[in-house]
N, C-alpha and C. Protein backbone atom coordinates (compact mmCIF):
# COMPACT_ATOMS: atom_id res chain seq x y z
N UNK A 1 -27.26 -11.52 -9.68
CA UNK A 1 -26.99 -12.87 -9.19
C UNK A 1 -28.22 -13.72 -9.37
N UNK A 2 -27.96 -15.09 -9.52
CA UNK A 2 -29.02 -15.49 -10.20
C UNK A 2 -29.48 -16.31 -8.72
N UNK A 3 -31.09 -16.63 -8.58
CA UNK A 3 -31.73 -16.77 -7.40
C UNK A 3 -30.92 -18.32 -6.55
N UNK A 4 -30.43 -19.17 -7.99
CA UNK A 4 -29.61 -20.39 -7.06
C UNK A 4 -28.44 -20.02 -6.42
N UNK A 5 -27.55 -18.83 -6.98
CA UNK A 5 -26.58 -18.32 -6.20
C UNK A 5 -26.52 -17.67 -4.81
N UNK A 6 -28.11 -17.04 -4.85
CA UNK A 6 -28.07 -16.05 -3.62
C UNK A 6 -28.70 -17.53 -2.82
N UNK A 7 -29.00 -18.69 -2.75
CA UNK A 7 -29.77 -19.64 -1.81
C UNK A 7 -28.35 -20.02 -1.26
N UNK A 8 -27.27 -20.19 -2.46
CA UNK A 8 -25.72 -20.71 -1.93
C UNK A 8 -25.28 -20.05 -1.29
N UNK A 9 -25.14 -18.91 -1.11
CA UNK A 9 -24.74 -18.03 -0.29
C UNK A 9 -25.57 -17.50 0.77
N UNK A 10 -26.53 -17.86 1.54
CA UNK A 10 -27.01 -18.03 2.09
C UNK A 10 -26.97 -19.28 3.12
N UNK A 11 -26.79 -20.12 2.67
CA UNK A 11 -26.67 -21.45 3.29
C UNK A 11 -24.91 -21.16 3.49
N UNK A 12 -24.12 -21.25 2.54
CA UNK A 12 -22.58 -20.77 3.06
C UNK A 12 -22.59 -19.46 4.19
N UNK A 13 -23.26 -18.23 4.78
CA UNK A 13 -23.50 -17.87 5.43
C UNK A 13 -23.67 -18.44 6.82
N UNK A 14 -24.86 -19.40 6.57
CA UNK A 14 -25.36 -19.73 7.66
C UNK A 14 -23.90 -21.15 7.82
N UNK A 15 -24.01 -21.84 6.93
CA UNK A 15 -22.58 -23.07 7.69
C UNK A 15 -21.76 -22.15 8.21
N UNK A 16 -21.21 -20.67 8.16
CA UNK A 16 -19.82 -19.92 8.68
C UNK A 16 -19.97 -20.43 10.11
N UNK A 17 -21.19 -20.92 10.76
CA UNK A 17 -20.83 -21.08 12.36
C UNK A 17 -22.32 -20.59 13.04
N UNK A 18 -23.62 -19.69 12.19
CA UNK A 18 -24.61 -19.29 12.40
C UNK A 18 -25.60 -20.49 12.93
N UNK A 19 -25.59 -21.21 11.92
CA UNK A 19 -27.03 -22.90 12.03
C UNK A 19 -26.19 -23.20 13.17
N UNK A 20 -24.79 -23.62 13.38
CA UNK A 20 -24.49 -24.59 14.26
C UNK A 20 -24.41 -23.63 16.06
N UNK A 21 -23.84 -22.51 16.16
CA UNK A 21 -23.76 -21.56 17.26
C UNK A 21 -25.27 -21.94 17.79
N UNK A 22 -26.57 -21.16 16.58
CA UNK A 22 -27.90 -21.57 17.36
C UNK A 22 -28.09 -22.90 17.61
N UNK A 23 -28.02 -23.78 17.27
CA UNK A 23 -27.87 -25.57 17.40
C UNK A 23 -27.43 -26.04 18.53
N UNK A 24 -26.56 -25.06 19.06
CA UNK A 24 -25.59 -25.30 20.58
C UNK A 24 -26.79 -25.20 21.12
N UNK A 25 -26.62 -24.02 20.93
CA UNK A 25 -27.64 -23.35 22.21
C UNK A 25 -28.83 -23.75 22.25
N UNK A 26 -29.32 -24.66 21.32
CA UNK A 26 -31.20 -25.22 21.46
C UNK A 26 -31.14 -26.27 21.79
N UNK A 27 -30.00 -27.40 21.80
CA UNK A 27 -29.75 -28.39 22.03
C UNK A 27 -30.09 -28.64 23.39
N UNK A 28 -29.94 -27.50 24.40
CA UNK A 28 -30.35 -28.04 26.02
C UNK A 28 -31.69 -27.80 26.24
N UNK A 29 -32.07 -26.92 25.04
CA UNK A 29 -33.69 -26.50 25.55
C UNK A 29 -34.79 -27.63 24.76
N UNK A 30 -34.14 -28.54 23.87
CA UNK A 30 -35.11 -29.63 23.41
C UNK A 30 -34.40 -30.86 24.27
N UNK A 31 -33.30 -31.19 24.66
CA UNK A 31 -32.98 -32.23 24.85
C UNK A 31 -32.68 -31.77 26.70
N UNK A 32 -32.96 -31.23 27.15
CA UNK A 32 -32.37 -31.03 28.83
C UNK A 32 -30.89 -30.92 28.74
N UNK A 33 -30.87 -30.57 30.17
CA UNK A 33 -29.27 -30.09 30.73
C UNK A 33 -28.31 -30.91 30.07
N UNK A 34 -28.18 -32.70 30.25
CA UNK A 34 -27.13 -32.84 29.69
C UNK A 34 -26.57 -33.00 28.27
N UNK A 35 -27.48 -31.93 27.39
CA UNK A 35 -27.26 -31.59 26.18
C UNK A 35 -25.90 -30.75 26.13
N UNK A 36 -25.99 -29.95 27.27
CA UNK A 36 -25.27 -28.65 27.14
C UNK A 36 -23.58 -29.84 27.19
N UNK A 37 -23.25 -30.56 27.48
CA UNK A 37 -22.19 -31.24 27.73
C UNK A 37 -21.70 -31.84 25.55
N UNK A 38 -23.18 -32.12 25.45
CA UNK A 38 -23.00 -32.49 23.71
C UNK A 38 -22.59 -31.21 22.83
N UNK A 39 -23.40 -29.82 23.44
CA UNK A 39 -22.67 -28.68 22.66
C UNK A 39 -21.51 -28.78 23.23
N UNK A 40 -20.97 -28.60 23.95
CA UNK A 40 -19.55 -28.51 24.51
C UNK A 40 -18.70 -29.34 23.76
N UNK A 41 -18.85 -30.81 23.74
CA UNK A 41 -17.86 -31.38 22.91
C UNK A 41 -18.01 -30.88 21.44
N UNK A 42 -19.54 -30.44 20.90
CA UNK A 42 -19.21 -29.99 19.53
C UNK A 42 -18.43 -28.88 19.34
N UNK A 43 -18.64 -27.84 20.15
CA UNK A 43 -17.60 -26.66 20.82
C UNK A 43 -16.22 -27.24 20.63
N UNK A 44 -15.60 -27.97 21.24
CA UNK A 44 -14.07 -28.53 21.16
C UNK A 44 -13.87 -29.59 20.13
N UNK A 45 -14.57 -29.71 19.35
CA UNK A 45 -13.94 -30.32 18.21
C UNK A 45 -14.22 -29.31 17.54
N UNK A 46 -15.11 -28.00 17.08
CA UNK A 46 -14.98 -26.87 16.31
C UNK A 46 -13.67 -26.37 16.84
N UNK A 47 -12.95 -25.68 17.81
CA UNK A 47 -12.32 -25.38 18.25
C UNK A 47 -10.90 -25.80 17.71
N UNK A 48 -10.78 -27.48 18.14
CA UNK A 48 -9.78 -27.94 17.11
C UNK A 48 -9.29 -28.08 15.39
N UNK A 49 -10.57 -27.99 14.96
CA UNK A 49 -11.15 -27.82 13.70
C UNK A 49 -10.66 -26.47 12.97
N UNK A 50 -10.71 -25.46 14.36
CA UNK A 50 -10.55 -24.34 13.75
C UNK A 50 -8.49 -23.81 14.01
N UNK A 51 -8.16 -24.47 14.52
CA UNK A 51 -6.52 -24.34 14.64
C UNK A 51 -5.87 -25.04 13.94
N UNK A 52 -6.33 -26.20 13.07
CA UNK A 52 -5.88 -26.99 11.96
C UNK A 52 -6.20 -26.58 11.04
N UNK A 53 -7.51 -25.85 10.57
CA UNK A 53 -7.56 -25.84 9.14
C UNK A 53 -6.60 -24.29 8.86
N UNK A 54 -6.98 -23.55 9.84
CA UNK A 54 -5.95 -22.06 9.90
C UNK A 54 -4.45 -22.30 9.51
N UNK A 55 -4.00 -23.42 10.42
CA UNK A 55 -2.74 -23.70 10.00
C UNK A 55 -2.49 -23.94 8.68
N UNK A 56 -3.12 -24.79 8.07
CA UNK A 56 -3.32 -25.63 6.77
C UNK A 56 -3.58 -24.59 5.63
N UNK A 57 -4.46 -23.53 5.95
CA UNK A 57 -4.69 -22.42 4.87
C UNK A 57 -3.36 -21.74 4.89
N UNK A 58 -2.82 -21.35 5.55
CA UNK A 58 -1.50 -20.55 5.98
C UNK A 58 -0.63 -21.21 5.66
N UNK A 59 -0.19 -21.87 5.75
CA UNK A 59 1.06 -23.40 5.41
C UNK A 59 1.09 -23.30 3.89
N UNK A 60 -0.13 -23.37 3.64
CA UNK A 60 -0.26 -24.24 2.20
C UNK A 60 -0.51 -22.59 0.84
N UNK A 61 -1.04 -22.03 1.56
CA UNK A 61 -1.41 -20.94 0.48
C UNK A 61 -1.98 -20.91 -0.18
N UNK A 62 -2.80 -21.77 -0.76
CA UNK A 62 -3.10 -21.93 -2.19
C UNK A 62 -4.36 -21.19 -2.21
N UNK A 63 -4.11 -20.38 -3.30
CA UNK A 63 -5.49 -19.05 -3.84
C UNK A 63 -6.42 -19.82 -4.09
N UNK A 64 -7.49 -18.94 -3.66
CA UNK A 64 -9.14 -19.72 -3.83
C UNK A 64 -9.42 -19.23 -5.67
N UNK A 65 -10.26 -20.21 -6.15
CA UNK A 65 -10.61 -20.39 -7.52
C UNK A 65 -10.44 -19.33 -8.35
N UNK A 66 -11.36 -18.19 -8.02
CA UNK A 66 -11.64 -17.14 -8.71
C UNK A 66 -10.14 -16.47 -8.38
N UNK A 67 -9.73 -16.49 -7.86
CA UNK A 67 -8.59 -15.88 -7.42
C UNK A 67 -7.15 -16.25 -8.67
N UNK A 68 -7.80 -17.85 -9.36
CA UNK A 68 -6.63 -18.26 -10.71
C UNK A 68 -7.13 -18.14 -11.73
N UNK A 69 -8.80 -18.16 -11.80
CA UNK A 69 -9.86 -18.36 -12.66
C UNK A 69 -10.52 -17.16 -13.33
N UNK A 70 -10.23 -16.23 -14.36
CA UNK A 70 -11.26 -15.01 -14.22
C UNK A 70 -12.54 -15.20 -14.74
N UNK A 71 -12.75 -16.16 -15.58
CA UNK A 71 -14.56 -16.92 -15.50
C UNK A 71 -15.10 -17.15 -14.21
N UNK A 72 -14.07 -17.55 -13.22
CA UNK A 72 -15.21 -17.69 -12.62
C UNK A 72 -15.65 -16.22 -11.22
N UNK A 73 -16.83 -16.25 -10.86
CA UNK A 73 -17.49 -15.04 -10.65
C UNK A 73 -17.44 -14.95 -9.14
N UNK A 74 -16.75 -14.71 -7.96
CA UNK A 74 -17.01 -14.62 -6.65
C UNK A 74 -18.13 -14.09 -6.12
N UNK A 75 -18.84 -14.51 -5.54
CA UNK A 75 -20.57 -14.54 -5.67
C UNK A 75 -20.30 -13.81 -3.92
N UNK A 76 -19.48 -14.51 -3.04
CA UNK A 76 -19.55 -13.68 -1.73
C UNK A 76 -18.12 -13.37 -1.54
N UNK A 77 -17.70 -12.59 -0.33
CA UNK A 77 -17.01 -12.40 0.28
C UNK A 77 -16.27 -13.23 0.79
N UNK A 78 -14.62 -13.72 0.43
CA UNK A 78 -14.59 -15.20 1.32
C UNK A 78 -13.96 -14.18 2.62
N UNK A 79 -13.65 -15.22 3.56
CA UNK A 79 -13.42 -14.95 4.65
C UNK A 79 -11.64 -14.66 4.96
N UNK A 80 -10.84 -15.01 4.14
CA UNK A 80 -9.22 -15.29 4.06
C UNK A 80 -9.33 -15.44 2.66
N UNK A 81 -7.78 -15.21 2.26
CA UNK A 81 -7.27 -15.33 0.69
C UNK A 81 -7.58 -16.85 -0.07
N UNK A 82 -7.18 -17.73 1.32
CA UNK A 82 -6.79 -18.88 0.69
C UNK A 82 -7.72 -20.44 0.44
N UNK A 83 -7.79 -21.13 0.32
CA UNK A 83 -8.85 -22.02 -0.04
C UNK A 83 -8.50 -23.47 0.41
N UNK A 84 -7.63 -23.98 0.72
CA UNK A 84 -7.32 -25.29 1.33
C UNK A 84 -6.80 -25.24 2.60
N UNK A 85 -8.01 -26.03 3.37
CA UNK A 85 -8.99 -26.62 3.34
C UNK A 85 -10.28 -25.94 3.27
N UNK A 86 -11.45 -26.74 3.02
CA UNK A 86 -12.13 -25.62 3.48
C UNK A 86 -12.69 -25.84 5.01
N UNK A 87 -12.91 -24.54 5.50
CA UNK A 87 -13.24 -24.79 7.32
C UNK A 87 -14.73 -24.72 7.54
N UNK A 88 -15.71 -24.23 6.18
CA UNK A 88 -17.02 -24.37 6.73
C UNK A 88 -17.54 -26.37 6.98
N UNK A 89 -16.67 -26.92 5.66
CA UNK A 89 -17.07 -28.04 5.06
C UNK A 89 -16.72 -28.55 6.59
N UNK A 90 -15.37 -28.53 7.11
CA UNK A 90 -14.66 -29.38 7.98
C UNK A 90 -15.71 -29.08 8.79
N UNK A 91 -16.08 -28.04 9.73
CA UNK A 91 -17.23 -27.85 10.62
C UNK A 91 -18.39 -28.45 10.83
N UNK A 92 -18.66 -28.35 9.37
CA UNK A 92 -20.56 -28.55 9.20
C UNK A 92 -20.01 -30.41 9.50
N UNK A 93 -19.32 -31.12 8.67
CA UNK A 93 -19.04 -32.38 9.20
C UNK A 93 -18.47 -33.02 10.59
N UNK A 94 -17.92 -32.36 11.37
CA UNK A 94 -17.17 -32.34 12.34
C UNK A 94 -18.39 -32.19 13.24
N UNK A 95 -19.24 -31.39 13.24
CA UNK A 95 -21.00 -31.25 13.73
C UNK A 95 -21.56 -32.06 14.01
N UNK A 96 -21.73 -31.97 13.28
CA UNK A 96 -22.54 -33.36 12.47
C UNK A 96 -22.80 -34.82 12.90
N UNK A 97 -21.52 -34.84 12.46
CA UNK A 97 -21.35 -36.20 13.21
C UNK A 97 -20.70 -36.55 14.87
N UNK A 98 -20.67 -35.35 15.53
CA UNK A 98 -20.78 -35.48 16.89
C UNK A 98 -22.29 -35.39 17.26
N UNK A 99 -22.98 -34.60 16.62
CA UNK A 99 -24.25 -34.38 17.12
C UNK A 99 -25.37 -35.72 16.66
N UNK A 100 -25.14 -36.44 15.58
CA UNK A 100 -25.75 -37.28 15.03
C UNK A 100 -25.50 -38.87 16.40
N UNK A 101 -23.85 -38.60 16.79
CA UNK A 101 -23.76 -39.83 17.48
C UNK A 101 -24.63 -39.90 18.90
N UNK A 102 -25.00 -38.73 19.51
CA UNK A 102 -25.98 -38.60 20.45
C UNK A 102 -27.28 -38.52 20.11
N UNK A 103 -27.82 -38.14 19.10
CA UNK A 103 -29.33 -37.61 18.74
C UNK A 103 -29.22 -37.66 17.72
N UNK A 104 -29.69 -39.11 17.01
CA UNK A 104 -29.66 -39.40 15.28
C UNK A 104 -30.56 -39.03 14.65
N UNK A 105 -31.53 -38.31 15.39
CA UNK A 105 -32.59 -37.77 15.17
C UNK A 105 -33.14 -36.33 14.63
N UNK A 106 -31.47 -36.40 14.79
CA UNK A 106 -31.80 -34.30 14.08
C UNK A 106 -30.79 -35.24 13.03
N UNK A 107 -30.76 -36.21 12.07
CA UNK A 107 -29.91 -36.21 10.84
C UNK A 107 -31.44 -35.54 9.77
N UNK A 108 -31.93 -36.08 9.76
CA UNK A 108 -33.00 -35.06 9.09
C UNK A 108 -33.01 -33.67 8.80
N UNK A 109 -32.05 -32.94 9.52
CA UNK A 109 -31.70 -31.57 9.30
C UNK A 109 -30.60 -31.18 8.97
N UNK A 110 -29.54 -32.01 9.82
CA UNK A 110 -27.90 -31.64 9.56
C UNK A 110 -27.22 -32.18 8.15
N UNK A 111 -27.83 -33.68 7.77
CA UNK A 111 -27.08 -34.10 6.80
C UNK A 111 -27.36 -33.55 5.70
N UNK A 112 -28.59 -32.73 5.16
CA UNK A 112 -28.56 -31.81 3.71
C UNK A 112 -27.71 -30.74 3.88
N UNK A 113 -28.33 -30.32 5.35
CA UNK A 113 -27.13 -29.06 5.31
C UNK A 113 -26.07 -28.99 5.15
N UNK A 114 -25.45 -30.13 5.78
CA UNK A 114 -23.76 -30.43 5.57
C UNK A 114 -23.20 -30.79 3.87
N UNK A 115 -24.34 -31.24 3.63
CA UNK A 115 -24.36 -31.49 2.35
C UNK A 115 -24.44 -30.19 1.01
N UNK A 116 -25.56 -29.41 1.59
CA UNK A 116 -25.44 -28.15 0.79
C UNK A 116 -24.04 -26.78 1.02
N UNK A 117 -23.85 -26.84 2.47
CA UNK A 117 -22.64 -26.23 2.76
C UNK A 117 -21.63 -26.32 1.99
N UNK A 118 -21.22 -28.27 1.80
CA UNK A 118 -20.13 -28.38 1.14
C UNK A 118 -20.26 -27.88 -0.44
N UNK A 119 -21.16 -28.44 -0.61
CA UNK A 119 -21.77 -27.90 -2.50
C UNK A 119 -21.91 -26.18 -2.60
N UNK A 120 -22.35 -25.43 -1.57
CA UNK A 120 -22.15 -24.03 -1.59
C UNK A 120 -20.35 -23.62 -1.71
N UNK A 121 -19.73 -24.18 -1.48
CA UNK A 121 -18.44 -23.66 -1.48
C UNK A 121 -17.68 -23.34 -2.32
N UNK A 122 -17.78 -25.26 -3.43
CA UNK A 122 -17.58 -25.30 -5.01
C UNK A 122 -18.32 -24.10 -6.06
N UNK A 123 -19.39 -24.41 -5.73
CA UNK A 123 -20.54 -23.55 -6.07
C UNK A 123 -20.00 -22.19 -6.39
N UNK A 124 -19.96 -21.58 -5.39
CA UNK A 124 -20.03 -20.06 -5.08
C UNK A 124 -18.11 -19.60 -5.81
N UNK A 125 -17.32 -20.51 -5.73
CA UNK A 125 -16.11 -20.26 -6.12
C UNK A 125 -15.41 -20.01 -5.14
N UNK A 126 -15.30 -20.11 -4.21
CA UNK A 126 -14.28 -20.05 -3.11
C UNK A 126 -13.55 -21.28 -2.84
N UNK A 127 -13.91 -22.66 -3.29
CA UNK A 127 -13.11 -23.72 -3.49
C UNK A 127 -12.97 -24.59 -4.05
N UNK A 128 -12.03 -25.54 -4.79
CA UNK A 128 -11.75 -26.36 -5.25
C UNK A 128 -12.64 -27.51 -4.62
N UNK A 129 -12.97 -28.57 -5.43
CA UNK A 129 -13.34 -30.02 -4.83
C UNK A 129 -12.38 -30.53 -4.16
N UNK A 130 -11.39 -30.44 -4.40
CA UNK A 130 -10.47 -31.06 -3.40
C UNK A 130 -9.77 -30.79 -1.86
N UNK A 131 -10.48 -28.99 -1.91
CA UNK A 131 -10.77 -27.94 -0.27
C UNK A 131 -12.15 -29.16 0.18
N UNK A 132 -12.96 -29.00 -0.38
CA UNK A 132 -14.46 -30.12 0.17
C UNK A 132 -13.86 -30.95 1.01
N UNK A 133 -13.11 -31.83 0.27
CA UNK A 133 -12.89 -33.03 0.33
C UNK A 133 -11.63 -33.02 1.73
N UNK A 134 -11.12 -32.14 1.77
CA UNK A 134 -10.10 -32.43 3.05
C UNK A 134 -10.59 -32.04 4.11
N UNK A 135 -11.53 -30.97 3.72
CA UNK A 135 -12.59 -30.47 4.64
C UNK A 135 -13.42 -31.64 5.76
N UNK A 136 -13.78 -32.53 4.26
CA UNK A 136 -15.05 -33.67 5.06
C UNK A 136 -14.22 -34.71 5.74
N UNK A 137 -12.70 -34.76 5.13
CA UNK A 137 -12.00 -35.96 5.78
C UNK A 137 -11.66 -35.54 7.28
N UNK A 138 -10.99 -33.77 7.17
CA UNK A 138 -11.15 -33.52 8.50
C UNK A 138 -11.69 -33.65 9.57
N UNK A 139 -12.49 -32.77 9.11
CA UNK A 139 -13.88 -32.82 9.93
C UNK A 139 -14.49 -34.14 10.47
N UNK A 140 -14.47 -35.12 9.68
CA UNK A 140 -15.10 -36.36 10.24
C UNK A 140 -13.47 -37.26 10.87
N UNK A 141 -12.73 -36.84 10.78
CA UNK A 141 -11.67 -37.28 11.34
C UNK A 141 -11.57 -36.71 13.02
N UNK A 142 -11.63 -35.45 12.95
CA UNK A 142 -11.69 -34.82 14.15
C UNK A 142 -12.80 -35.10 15.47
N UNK A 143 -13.98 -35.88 14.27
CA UNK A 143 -14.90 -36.20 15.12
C UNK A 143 -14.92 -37.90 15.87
N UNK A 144 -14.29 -38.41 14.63
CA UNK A 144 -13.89 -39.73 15.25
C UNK A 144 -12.81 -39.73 16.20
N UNK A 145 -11.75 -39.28 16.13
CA UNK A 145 -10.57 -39.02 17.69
C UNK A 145 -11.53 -38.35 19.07
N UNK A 146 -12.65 -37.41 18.41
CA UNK A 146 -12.74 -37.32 20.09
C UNK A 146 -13.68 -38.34 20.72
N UNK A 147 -14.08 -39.23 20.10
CA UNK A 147 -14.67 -40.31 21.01
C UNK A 147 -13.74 -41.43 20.89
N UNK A 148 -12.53 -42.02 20.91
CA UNK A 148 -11.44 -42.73 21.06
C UNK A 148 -11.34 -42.38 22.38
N UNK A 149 -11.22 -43.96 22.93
CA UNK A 149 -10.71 -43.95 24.23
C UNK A 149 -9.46 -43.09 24.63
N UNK A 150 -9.55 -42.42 25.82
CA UNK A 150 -8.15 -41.87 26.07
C UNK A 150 -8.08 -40.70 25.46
N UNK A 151 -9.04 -40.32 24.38
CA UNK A 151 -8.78 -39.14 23.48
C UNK A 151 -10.37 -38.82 24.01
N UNK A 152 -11.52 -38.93 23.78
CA UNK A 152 -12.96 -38.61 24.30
C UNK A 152 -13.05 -37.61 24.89
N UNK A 153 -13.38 -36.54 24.14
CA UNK A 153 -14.06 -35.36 24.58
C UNK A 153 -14.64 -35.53 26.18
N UNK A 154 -15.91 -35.83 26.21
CA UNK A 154 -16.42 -36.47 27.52
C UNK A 154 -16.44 -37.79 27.60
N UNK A 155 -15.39 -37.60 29.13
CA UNK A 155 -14.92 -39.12 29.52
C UNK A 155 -15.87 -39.85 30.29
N UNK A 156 -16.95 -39.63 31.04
CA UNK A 156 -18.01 -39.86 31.69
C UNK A 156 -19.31 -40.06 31.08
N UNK A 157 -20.07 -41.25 31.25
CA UNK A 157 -21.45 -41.41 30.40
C UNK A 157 -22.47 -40.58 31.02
N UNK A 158 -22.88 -39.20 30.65
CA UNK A 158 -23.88 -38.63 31.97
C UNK A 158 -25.29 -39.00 31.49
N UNK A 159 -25.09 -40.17 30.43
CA UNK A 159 -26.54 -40.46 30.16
C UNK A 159 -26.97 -41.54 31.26
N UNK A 160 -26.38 -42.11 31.99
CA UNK A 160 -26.68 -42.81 32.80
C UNK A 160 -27.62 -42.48 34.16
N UNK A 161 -27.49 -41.33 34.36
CA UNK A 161 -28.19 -40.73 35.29
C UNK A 161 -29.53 -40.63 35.62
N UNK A 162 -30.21 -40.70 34.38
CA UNK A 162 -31.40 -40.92 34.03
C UNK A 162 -31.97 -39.38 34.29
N UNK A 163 -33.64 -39.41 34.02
CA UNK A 163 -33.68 -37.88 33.86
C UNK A 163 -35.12 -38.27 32.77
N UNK A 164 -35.92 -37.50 32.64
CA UNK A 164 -36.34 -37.56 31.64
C UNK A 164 -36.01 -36.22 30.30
N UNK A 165 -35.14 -35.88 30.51
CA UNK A 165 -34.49 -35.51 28.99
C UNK A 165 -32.59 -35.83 29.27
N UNK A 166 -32.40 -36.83 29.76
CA UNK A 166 -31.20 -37.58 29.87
C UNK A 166 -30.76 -38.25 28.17
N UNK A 167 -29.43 -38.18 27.95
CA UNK A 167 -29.25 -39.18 26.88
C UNK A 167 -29.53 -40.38 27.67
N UNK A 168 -30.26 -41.40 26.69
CA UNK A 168 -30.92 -42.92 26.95
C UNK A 168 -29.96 -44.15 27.65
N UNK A 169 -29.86 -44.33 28.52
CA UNK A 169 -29.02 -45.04 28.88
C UNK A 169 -28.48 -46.50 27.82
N UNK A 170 -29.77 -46.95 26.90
CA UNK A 170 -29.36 -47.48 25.82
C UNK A 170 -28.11 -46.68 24.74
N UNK A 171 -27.60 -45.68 24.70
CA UNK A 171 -27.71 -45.03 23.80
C UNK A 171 -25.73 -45.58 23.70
N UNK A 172 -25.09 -44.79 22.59
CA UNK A 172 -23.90 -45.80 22.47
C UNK A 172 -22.79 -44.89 23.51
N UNK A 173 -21.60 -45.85 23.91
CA UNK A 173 -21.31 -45.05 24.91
C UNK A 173 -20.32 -44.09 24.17
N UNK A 174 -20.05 -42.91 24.92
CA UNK A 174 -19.08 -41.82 24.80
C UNK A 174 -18.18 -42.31 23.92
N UNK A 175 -17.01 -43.17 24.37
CA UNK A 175 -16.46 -43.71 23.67
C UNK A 175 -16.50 -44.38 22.12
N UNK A 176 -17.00 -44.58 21.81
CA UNK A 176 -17.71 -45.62 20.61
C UNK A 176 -17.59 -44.45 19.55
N UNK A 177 -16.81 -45.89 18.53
CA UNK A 177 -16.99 -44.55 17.39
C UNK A 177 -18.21 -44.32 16.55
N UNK A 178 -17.96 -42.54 15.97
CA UNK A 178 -18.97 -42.43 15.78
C UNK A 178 -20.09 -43.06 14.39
N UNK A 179 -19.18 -43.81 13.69
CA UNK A 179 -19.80 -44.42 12.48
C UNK A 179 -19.48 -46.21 12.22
């Protein structure tokens, strides 16, 4: 395997849920307690993320690349037969941009990643551009409904409370979408 393949698969590794699981969990220890409320909603939009795209792989069927392709070379293990959507892409975006709308300050880290995740996927042969692509619409779809009024993950601003590792009471409210 050639050394750009094993970096893709590596980074597709780590998008399976590895970067973002530890991400939960550091999120309260750089940002204070009411971080743990920001993993949580990223928690329930993964969550939802992950009962739609299941459905959608299952529904739809459609064999991942190498699977129609015999050029091309399956570099890892996929996780299921099938390839639409893809669920790392939907995730790493669905992340992302919940975590970006509280703390725009870790985009410096999340947006290559989300970025290389999705390119590891094509990459590696486990999906079509067009798995990416329903992936990122998902995913950033899933993330915009849960801050819709009435739909909002967390219905309460607990940045208001103040604190010194509080979200900023400037900061945009719960509600508000995220782009």
């Amino acid at each position: 395997r050639l050394p750009l393949s094993r970096f893709f698969a590596v980074i597709s590794r780590l998008g399976n849920g590895v970067f973002w699981y530890v991400l939960m969990l550091v999120l309260p220890l750089v940002h204070g307690l009411p971080a743990i409320l920001v993993s949580l909603h990223m928690a329930l939009v993964g969550l939802m993320g992950v009962l739609i795209y299941k459905w959608l792989k299952t529904s739809t069927g459609r064999v991942r690349p190498y699977g129609y392709h015999n050029d091309i070379f399956q570099n890892v293990t996929a996780l299921d037969p099938f390839s639409f959507p893809s669920g790392h892409t939907l995730h790493a975006v669905g992340f992302s941009m919940v975590l970006l709308h509280y703390y725009p300050e870790w985009a410096l880290l999340v947006i290559p990643f989300t970025i290389l995740v999705a390119l590891s996927r094509v990459i590696l042969g486990l999906h079509y551009p067009s798995d990416v692509l329903m992936g990122i619409l998902l995913g950033a779809g899933l993330a915009w409904i849960s801050f819709q009024p009435g739909l909002e993950v967390l219905p309460v601003d607990f940045g208001s409370s103040g604190g010194a590792n509080a979200i900023p009471a400037d900061a945009p409210p719960l509600h508000a979408a995220p782009f």
